[in-house]
Protein backbone atom coordinates (compact mmCIF):
# COMPACT_ATOMS: atom_id res chain seq x y z
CA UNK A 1 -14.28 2.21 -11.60
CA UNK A 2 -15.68 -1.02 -12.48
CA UNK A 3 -18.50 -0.68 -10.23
CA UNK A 4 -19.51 2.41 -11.72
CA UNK A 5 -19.01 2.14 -15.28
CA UNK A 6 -20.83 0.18 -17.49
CA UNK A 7 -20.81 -0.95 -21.54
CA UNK A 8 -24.84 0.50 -21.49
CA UNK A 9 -25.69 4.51 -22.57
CA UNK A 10 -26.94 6.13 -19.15
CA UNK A 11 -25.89 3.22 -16.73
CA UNK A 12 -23.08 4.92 -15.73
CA UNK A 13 -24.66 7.88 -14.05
CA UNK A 14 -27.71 5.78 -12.37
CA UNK A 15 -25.11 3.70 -10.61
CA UNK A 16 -23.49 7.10 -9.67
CA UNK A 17 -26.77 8.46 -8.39
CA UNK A 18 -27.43 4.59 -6.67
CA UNK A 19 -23.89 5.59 -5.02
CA UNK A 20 -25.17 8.36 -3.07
CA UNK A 21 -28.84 7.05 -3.07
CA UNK A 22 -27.47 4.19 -1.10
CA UNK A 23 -25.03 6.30 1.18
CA UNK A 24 -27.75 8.49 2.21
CA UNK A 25 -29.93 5.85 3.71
CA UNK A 26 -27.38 4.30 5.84
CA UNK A 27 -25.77 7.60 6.97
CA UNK A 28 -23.16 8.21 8.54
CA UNK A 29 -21.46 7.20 5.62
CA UNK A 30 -18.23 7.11 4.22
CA UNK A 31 -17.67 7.09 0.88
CA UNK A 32 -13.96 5.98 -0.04
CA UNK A 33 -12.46 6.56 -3.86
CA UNK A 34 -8.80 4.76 -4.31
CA UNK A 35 -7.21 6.15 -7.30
CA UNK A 36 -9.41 9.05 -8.19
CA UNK A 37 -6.96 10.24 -10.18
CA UNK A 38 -8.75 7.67 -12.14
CA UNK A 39 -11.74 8.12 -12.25
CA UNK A 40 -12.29 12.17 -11.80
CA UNK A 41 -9.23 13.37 -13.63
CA UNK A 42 -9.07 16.88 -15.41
CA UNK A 43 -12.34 16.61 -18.23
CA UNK A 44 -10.06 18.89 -20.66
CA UNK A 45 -7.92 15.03 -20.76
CA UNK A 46 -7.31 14.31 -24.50
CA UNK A 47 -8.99 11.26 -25.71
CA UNK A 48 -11.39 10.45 -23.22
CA UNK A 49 -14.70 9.48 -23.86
CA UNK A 50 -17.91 11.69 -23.49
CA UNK A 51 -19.24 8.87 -20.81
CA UNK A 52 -16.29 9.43 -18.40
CA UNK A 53 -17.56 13.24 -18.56
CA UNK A 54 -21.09 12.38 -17.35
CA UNK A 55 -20.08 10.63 -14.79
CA UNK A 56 -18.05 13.11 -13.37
CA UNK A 57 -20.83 16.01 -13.66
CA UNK A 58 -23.29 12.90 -12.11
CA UNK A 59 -20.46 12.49 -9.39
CA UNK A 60 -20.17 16.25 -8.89
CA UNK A 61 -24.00 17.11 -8.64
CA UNK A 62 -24.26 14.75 -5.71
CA UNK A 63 -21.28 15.81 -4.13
CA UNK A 64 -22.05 19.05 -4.20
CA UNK A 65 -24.76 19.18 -0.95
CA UNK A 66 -27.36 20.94 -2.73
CA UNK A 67 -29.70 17.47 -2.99
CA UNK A 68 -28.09 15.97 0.57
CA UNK A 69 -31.29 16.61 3.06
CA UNK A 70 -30.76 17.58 6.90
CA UNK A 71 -29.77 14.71 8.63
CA UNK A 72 -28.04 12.79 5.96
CA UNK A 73 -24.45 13.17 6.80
CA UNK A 74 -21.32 11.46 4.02
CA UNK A 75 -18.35 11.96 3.27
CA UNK A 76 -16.40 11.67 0.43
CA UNK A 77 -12.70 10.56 0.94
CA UNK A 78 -10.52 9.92 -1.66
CA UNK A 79 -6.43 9.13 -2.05
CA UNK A 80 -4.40 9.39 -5.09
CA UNK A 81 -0.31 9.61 -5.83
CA UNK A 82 -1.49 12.03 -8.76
CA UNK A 83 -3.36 14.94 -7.20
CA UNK A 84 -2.14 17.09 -10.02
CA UNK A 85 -4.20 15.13 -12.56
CA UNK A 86 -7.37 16.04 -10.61
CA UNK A 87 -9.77 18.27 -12.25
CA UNK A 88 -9.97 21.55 -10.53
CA UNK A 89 -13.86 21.42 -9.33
CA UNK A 90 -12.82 17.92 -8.02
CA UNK A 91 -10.34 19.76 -6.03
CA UNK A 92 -12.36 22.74 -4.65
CA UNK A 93 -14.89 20.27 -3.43
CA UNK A 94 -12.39 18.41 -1.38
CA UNK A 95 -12.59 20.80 1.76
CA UNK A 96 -9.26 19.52 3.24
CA UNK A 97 -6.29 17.73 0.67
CA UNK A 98 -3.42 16.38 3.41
CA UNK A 99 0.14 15.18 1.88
CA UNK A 100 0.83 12.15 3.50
CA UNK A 101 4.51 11.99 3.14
CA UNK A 102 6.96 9.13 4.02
CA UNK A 103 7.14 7.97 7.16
CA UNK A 104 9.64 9.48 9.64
CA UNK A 105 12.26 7.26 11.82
CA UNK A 106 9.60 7.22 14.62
CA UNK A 107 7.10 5.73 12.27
CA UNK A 108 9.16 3.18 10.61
CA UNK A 109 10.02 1.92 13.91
CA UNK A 110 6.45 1.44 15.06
CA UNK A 111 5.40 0.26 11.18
CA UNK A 112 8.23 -2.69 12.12
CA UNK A 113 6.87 -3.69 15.15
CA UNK A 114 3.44 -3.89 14.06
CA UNK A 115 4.47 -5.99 10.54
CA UNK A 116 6.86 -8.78 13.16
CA UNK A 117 4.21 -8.62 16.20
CA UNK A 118 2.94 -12.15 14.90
CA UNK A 119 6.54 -13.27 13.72
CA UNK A 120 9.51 -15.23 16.15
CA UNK A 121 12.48 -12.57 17.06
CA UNK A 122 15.41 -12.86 18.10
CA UNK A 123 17.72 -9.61 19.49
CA UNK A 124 16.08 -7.21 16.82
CA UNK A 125 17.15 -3.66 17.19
CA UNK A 126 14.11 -1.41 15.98
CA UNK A 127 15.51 1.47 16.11
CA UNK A 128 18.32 0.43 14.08
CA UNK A 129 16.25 -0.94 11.37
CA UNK A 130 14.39 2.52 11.55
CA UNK A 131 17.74 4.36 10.74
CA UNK A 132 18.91 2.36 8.01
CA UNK A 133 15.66 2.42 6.29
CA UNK A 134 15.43 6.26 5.84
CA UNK A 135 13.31 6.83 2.86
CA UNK A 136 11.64 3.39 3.26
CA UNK A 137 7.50 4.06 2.97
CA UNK A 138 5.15 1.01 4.01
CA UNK A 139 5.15 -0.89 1.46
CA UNK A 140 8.81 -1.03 1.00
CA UNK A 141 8.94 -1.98 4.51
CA UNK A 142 6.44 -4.78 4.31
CA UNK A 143 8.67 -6.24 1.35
CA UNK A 144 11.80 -6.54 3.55
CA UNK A 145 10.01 -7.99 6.24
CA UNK A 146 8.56 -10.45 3.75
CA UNK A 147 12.26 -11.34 2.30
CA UNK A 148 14.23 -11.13 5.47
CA UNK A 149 11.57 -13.89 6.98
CA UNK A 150 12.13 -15.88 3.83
CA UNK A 151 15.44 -16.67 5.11
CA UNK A 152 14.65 -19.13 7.84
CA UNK A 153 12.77 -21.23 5.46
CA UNK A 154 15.48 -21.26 2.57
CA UNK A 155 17.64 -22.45 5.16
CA UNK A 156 15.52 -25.41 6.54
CA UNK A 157 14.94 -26.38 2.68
CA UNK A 158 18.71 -26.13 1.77
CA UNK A 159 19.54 -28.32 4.94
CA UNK A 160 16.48 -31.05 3.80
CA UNK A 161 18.33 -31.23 0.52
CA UNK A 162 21.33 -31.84 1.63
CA UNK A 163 19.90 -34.31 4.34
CA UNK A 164 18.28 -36.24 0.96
CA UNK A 165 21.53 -35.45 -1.05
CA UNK A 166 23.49 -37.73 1.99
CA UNK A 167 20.84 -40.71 1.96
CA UNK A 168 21.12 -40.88 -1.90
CA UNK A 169 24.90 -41.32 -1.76
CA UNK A 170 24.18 -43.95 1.06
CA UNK A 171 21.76 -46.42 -0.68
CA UNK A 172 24.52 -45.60 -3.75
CA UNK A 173 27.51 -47.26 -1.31
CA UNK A 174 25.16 -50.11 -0.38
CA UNK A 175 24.62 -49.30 2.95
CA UNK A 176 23.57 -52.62 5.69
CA UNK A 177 20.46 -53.09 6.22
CA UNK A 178 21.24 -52.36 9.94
CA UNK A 179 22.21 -48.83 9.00
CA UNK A 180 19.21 -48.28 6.82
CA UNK A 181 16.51 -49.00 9.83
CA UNK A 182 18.65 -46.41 12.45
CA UNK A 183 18.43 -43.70 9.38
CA UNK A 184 14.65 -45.08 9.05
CA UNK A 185 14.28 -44.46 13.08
CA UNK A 186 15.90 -41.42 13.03
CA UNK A 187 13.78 -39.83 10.33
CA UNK A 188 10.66 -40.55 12.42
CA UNK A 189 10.90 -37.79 14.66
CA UNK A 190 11.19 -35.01 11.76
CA UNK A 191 7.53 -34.20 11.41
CA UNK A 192 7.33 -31.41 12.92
CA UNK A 193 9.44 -28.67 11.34
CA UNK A 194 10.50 -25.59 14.03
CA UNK A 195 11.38 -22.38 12.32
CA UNK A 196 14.48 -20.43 13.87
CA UNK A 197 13.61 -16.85 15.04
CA UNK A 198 14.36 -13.65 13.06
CA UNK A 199 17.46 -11.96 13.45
CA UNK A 200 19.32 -8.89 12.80
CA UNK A 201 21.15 -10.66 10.11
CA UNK A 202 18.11 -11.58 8.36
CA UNK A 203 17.47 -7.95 8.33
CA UNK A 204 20.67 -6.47 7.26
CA UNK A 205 20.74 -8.66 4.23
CA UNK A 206 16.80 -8.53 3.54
CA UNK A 207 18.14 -4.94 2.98
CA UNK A 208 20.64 -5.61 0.22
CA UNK A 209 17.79 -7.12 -1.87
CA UNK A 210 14.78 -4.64 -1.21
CA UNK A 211 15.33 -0.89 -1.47
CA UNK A 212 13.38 2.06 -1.60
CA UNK A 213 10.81 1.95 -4.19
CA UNK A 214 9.95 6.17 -3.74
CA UNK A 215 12.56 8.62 -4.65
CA UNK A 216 12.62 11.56 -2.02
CA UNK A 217 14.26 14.29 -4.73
CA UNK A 218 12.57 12.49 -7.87
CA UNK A 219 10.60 14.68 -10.43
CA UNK A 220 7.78 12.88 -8.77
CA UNK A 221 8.14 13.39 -5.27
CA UNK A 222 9.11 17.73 -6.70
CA UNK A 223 5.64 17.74 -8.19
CA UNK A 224 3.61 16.48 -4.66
CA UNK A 225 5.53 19.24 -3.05
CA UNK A 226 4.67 21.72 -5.62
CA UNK A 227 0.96 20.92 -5.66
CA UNK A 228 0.69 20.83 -2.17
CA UNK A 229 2.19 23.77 -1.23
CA UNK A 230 -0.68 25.28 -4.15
CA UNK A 231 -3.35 23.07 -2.42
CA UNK A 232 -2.63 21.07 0.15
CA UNK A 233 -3.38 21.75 3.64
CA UNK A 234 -0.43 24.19 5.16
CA UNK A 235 0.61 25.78 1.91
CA UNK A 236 2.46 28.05 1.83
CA UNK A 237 -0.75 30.32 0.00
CA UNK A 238 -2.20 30.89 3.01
CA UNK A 239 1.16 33.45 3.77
CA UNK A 240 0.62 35.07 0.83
CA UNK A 241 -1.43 38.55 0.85
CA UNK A 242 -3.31 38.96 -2.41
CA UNK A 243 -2.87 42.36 -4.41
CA UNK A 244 -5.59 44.33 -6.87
CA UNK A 245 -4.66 46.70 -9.46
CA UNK A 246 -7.30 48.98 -10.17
């Protein structure tokens, strides 16, 4: 939105029109909306200002194909968690709206390989982690990955205090001056700091502190399923045979 909108009368559609203008030149384009819901909601929405209007009739008029000469070939892709929120010629002109739905046990498993490809493991069972994350989506399991590799390093910290904690206490007692240049000898071979792999462990209680964000029988999740089987692609419409009473 912010590179379409603007605090001038009028702006807001030229930059629209530069959208396409632009697109058109360099074709094959794509051009890729994130949040539409935002930006092309319903225009019966109460309180919004006449601008936001133009620029979806602007948006529309381009999108439509009737200016788009041969040759010149874009498309518009857009994603939103609020389909239901779109205004209705926003929908027709999307030719295909897919539900992309959590990711299945399968998925999860190759989402967890991809997010640790990079990362030091040790005996990780990705299948397991697949089962016990049912209802997980991407995100969710980005943010366990995230914590459960956090681990390592709390460790190494917790052990560097207590290392400090112990030479404190020393130069308390009044340690010899003997003992203070072996701890001084010793301590110059700790510059390089080694991480210790990833675990199940780490995993299992990486768990206990990130959980699904997504509920799979919320009101949310009820309404997706509901407006996709009215317009997504698959609905159950298409089964439907349509009557006319004369």
């Amino acid at each position: 939105m912010s590179t379409i909108t603007s605090k001038w009368f009028g702006e807001d559609e030229k930059n629209v029109r530069a959208l396409f203008t632009l697109a058109a030149k360099v074709s094959p384009t794509i051009i890729f909306v994130d949040e539409v819901d935002s930006m092309l909601g319903q225009r019966t929405r109460v309180g919004e200002h006449e601008a936001m209007r133009k620029i979806k009739n602007e948006f529309m008029a381009h999108w439509d194909g009737l200016m788009t000469k041969p040759g010149e070939r874009i498309l518009v892709l857009a994603a939103t968690n609020r389909p239901f929120d779109l205004d209705e010629a926003i929908i027709r002109r999307f030719e295909r709206r897919i539900m992309v739905s959590l990711p299945s046990i399968e998925s999860r498993e190759k989402i967890l390989k991809t997010l640790l490809s990079k990362e030091k493991t040790e005996d990780l069972d990705f299948k397991e982690l697949a089962t016990m994350t049912e209802g997980y989506s991407g995100s969710d399991l980005k943010n366990l990955c995230v914590t459960a590799a956090y681990r390592p390093v709390r460790e190494l910290l917790q052990q560097e205090r207590v290392k400090d904690k112990e030479k404190k206490q020393k130069s308390e007692e009044g340690t010899s001056s003997e003992d203070a240049a072996d701890t001084k000898e010793e301590g110059e071979g700790e510059n390089v700091i080694i991480l210790r792999p990833l675990n199940m462990d780490d995993m299992r209680q990486a768990k206990n502190h990130v959980a699904a964000s997504f509920a799979t029988e919320g009101s949310v999740m009820n309404e997706l399923k509901q407006w996709n089987e009215s317009y997504g692609e698959g609905g159950s419409r298409k089964k439907q045979q349509l009557s006319y009473f004369l």
